[in-house]
Protein backbone atom coordinates (compact mmCIF):
# COMPACT_ATOMS: atom_id res chain seq x y z
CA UNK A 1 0.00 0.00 0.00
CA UNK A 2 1.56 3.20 -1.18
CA UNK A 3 -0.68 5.20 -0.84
CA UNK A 4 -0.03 7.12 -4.21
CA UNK A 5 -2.78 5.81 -6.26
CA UNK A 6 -5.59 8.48 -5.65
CA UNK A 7 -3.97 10.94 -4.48
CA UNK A 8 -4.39 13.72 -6.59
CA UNK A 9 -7.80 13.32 -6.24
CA UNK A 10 -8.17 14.18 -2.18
CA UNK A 11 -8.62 17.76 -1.38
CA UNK A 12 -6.22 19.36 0.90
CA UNK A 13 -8.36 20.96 3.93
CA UNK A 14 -6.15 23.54 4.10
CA UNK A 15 -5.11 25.26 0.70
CA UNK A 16 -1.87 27.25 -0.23
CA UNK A 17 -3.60 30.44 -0.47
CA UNK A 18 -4.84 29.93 3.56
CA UNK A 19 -1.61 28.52 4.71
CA UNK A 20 1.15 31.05 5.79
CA UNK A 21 4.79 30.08 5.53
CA UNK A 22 5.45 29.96 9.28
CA UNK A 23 1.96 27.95 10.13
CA UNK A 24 2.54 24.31 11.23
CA UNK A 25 -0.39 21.45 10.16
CA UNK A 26 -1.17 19.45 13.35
CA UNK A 27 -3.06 16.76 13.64
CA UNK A 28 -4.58 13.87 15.45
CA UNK A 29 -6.53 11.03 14.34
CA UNK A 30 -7.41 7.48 15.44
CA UNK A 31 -6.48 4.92 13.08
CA UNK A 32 -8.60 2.58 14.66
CA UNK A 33 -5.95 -1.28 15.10
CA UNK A 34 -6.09 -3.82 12.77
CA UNK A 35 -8.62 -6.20 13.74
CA UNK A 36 -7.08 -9.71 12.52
CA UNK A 37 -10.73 -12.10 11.52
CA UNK A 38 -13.94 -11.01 10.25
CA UNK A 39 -15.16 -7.46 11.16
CA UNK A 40 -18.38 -5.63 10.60
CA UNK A 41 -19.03 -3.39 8.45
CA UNK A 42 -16.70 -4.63 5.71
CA UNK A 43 -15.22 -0.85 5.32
CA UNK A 44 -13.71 -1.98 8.91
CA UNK A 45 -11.15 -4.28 7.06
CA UNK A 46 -7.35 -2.51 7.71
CA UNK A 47 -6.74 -4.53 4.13
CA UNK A 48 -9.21 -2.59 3.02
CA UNK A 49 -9.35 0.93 4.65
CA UNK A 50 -5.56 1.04 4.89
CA UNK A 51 -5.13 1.92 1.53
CA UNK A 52 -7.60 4.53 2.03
CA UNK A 53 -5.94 5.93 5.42
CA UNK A 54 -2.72 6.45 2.63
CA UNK A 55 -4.14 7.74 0.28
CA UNK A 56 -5.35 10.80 2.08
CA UNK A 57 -1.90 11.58 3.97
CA UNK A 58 0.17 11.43 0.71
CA UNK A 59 -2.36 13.76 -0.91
CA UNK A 60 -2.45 16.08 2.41
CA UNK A 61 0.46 15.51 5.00
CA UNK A 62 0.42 17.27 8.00
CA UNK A 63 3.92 18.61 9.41
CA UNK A 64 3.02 16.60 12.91
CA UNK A 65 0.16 13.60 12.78
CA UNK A 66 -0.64 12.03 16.37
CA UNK A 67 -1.97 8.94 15.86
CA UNK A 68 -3.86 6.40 18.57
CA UNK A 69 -4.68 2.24 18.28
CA UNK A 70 -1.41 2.47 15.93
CA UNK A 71 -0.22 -1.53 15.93
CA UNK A 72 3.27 -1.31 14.41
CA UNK A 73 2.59 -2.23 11.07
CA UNK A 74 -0.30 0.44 10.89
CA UNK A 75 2.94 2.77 11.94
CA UNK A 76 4.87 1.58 9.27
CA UNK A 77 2.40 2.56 6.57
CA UNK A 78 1.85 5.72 8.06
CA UNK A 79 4.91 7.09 7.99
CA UNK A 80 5.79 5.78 4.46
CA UNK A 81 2.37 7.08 3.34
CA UNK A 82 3.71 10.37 4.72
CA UNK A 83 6.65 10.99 2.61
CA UNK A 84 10.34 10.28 2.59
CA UNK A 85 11.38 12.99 5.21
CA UNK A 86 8.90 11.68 7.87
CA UNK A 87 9.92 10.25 10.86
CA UNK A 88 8.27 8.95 14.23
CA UNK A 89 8.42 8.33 18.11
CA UNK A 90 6.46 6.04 20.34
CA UNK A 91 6.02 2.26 20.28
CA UNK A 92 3.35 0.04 21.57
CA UNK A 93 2.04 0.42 24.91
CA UNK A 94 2.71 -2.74 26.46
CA UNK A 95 5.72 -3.69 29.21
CA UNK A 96 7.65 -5.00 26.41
CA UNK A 97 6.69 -2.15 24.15
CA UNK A 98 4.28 -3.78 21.89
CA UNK A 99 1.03 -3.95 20.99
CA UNK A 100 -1.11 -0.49 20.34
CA UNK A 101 0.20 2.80 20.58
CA UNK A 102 0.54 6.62 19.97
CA UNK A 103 3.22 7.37 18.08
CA UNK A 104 3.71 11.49 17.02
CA UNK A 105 4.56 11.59 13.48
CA UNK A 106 6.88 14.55 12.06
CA UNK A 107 8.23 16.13 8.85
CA UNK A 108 11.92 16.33 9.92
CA UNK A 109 12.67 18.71 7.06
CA UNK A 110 10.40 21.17 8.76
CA UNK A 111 11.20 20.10 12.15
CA UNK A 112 14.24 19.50 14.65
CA UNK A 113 13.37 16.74 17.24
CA UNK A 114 15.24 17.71 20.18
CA UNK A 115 13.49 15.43 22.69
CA UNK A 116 11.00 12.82 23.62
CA UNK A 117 9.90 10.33 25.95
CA UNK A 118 6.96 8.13 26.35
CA UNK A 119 5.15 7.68 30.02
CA UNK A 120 2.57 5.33 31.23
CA UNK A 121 -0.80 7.05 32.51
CA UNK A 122 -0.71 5.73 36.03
CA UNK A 123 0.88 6.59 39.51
CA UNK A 124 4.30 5.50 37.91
CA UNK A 125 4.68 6.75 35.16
CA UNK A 126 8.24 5.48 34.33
CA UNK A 127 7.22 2.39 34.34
CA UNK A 128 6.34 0.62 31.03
CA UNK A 129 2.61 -1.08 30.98
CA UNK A 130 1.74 0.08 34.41
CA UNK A 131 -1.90 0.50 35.26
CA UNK A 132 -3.78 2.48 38.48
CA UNK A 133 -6.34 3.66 37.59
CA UNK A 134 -9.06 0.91 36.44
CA UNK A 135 -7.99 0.69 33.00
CA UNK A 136 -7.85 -2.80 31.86
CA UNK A 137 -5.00 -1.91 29.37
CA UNK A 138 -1.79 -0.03 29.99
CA UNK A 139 -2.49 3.67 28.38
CA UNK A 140 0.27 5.99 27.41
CA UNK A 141 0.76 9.53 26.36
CA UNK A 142 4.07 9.95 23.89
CA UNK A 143 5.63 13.67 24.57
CA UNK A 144 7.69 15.69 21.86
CA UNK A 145 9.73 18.36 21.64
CA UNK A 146 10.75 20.03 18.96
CA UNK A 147 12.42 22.92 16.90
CA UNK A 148 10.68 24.46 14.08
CA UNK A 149 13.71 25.15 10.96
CA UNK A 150 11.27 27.95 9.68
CA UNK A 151 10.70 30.01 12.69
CA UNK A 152 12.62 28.64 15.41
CA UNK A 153 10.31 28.14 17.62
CA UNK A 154 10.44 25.34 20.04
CA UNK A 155 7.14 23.31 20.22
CA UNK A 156 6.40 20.01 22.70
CA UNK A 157 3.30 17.77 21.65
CA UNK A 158 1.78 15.64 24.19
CA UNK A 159 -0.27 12.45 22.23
CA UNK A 160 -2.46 9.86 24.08
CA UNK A 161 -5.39 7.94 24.29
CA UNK A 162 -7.80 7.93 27.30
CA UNK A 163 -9.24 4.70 28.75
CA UNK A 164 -12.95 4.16 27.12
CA UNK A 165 -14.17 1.51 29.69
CA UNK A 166 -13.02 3.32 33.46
CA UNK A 167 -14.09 7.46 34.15
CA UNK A 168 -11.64 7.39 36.99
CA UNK A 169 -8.96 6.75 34.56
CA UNK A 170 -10.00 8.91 31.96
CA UNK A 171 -10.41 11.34 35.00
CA UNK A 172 -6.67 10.82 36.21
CA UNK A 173 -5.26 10.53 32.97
CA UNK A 174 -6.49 14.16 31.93
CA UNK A 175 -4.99 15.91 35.06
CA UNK A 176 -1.61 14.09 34.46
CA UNK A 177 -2.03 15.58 31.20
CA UNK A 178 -2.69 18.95 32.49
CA UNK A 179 0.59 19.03 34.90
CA UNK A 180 2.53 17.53 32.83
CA UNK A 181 1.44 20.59 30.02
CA UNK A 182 2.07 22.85 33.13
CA UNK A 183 5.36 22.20 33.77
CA UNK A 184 6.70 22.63 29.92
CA UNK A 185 8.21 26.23 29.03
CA UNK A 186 6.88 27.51 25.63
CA UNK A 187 4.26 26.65 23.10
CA UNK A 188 2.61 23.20 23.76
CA UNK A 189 0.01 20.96 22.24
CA UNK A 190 -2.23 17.97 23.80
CA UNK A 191 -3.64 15.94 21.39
CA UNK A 192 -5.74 12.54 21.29
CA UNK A 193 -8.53 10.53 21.90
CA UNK A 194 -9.88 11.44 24.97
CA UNK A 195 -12.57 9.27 25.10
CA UNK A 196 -14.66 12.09 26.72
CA UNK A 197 -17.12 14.80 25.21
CA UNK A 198 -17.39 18.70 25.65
CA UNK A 199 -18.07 19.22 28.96
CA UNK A 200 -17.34 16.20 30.48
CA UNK A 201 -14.94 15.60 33.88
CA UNK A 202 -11.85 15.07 31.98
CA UNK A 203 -11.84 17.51 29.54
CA UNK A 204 -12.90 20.29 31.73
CA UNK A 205 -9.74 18.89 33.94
CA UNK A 206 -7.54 19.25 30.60
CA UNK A 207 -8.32 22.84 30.45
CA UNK A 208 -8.51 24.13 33.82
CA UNK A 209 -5.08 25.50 33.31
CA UNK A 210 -3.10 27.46 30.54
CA UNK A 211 -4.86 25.01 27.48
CA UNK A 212 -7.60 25.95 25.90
CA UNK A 213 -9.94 23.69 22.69
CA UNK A 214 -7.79 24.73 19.25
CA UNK A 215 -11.16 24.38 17.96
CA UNK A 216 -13.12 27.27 19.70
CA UNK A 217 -9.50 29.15 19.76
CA UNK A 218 -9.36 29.29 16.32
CA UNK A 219 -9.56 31.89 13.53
CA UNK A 220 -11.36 30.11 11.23
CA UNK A 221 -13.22 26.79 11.22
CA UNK A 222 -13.27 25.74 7.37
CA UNK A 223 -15.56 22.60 8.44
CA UNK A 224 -18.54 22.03 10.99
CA UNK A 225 -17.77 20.46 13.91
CA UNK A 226 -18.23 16.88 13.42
CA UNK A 227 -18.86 14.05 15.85
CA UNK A 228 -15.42 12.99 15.71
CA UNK A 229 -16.46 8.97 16.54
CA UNK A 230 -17.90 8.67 12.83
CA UNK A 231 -18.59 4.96 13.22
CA UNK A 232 -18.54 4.71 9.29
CA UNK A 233 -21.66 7.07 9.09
CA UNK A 234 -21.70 10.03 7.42
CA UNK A 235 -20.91 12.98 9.13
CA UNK A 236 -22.93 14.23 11.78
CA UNK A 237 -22.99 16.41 14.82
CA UNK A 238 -24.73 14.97 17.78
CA UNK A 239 -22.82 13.84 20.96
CA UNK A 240 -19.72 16.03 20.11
CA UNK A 241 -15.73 15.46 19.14
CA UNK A 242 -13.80 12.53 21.80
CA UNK A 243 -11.46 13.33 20.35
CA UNK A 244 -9.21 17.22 21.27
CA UNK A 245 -6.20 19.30 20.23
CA UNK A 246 -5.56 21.76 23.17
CA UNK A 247 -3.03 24.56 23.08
CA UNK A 248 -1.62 26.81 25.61
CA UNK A 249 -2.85 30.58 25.37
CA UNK A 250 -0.49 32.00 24.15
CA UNK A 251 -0.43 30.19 20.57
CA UNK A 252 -2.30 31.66 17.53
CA UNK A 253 -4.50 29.09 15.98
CA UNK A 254 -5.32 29.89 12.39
CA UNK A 255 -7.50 27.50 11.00
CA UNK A 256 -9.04 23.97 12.55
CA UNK A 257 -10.97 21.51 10.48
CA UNK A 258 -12.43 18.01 11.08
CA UNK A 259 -11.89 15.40 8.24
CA UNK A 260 -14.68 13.68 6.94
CA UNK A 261 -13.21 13.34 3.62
CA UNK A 262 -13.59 9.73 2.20
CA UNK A 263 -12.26 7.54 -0.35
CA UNK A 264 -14.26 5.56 -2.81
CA UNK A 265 -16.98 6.58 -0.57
CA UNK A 266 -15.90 5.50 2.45
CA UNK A 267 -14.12 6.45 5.68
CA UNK A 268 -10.12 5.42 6.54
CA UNK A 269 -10.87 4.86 10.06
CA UNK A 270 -13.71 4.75 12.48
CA UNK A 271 -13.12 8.34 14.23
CA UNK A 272 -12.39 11.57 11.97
CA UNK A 273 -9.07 13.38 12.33
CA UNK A 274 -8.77 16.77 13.51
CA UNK A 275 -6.56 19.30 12.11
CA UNK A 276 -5.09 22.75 13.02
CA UNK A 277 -2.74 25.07 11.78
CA UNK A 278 -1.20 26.84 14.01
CA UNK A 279 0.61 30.15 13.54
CA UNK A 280 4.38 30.30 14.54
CA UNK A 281 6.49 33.01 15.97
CA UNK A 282 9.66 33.38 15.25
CA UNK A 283 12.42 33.02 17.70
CA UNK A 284 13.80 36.38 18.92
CA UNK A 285 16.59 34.89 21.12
């Protein structure tokens, strides 16, 4: 699966004429794992959708992706359905580092990684496949930092995935989340599935602090705000996104979108991405 065939076809969400030189593309979206056997509806099939997942990130790459349920194979075709100068961190969420995880794509033409680290969403944190909280299943968030070539500006991403089955986790998770965005200097992004809708316990924890929703921060919204769990319908706004960009305050958010763009009629993955640019200062020191 190259991801090439198609390509020209998929629209870019954001186009040249609304993209200034120093904004970054961010995004996060939920690949949804490979399901190995029989699964229901057919467009579920990663044999299937896969080729659709590449086809639109060759056509419209962002500069940093944040993807969740990512088995390592799914990461491989990511990244290659990226382009040439794309790179990744994170691995799989178990103690051996397997299995599902979050790994933060980057362009590293565009972008200097200067650090990163990947912590377990429990009471020890350092320690791989730990669990506290309820969750059934380890959960992770995967923390980047980087410098932009363009600008200069340094930038750390924070990518995760909540617990769906345990509130108390989801609960915990988000204030780890929220100190752990507290204590970084500079511009920072939290990104994921959060499992958990406007206004609910977790999110509200998320931004009780210096982050605030990209979406309602930014300039223009070029799409309407989607139910972000699609479920292979088409899109609709009900319940809400589950799944959240955040930014500190002091970052300028141009544009935010959520993708409901299909291929051959139907959906990559069972959630839609969200996107953001986000507009860049240079470095003064």
């Amino acid at each position: 699966m190259t991801g090439a065939a198609g390509a020209s076809t998929v629209a870019r969400l954001f186009g040249p004429g609304e993209m200034h030189p120093h904004d970054l593309h961010v995004a996060t979206w939920n690949i949804r794992r490979r399901i190995d056997g029989p699964t229901w509806p057919p467009n579920d099939r990663w044999t299937v959708r896969g080729r659709r997942l590449a086809t639109v990130l060759h056509a419209d790459p962002p500069a940093i992706l944040g993807t969740q349920e990512a088995m390592p194979d799914q990461a491989d075709l990511v990244r290659a359905s990226l382009g040439t100068s794309y790179r990744f961190v994170g691995h799989g969420r178990g103690v051996d580092g397997r299995g599902e995880g979050c790994p933060i794509f980057f362009d590293a033409d565009r972008l200097e990684l200067t650090g990163h680290t990947q912590l377990a969403l429990s009471e020890t944190p350092t320690v791989a496949g730990s669990a506290s909280w309820g969750n059934p299943v380890p959960r992770v968030v995967v923390r980047a930092a980087f410098r932009d070539r363009v600008t200069g500006s340094g930038l750390t991403v924070f990518n995760t995935h909540l617990d769906v089955f345990s509130a108390r986790s989801r609960l915990r998770s988000a204030w780890l989340l929220h100190d752990l965005a507290a204590e970084t200097p500079g511009p920072v992004v939290v990104m994921g599935d959060l499992n958990a809708g406007p206004g609910s316990a977790p999110v509200s924890a998320l931004l009780s602090g210096d982050l605030v929703d990209a979406w309602h921060a930014a300039e223009i919204r070029t799409t309407p705000l989607w139910d972000t769990y699609g479920g292979y319908h088409p899109p609709r706004v009900r319940k809400g996104p589950i799944d959240w960009i955040a930014v500190d305050r002091a970052s300028r958010v141009t544009r935010a979108a959520v993708d409901a763009r299909t291929i051959d009629g139907a959906a990559p993955s069972d959630h839609l991405g969200v996107h953001v640019l986000l507009g860049l200062r240079e470095d003064a020191s």
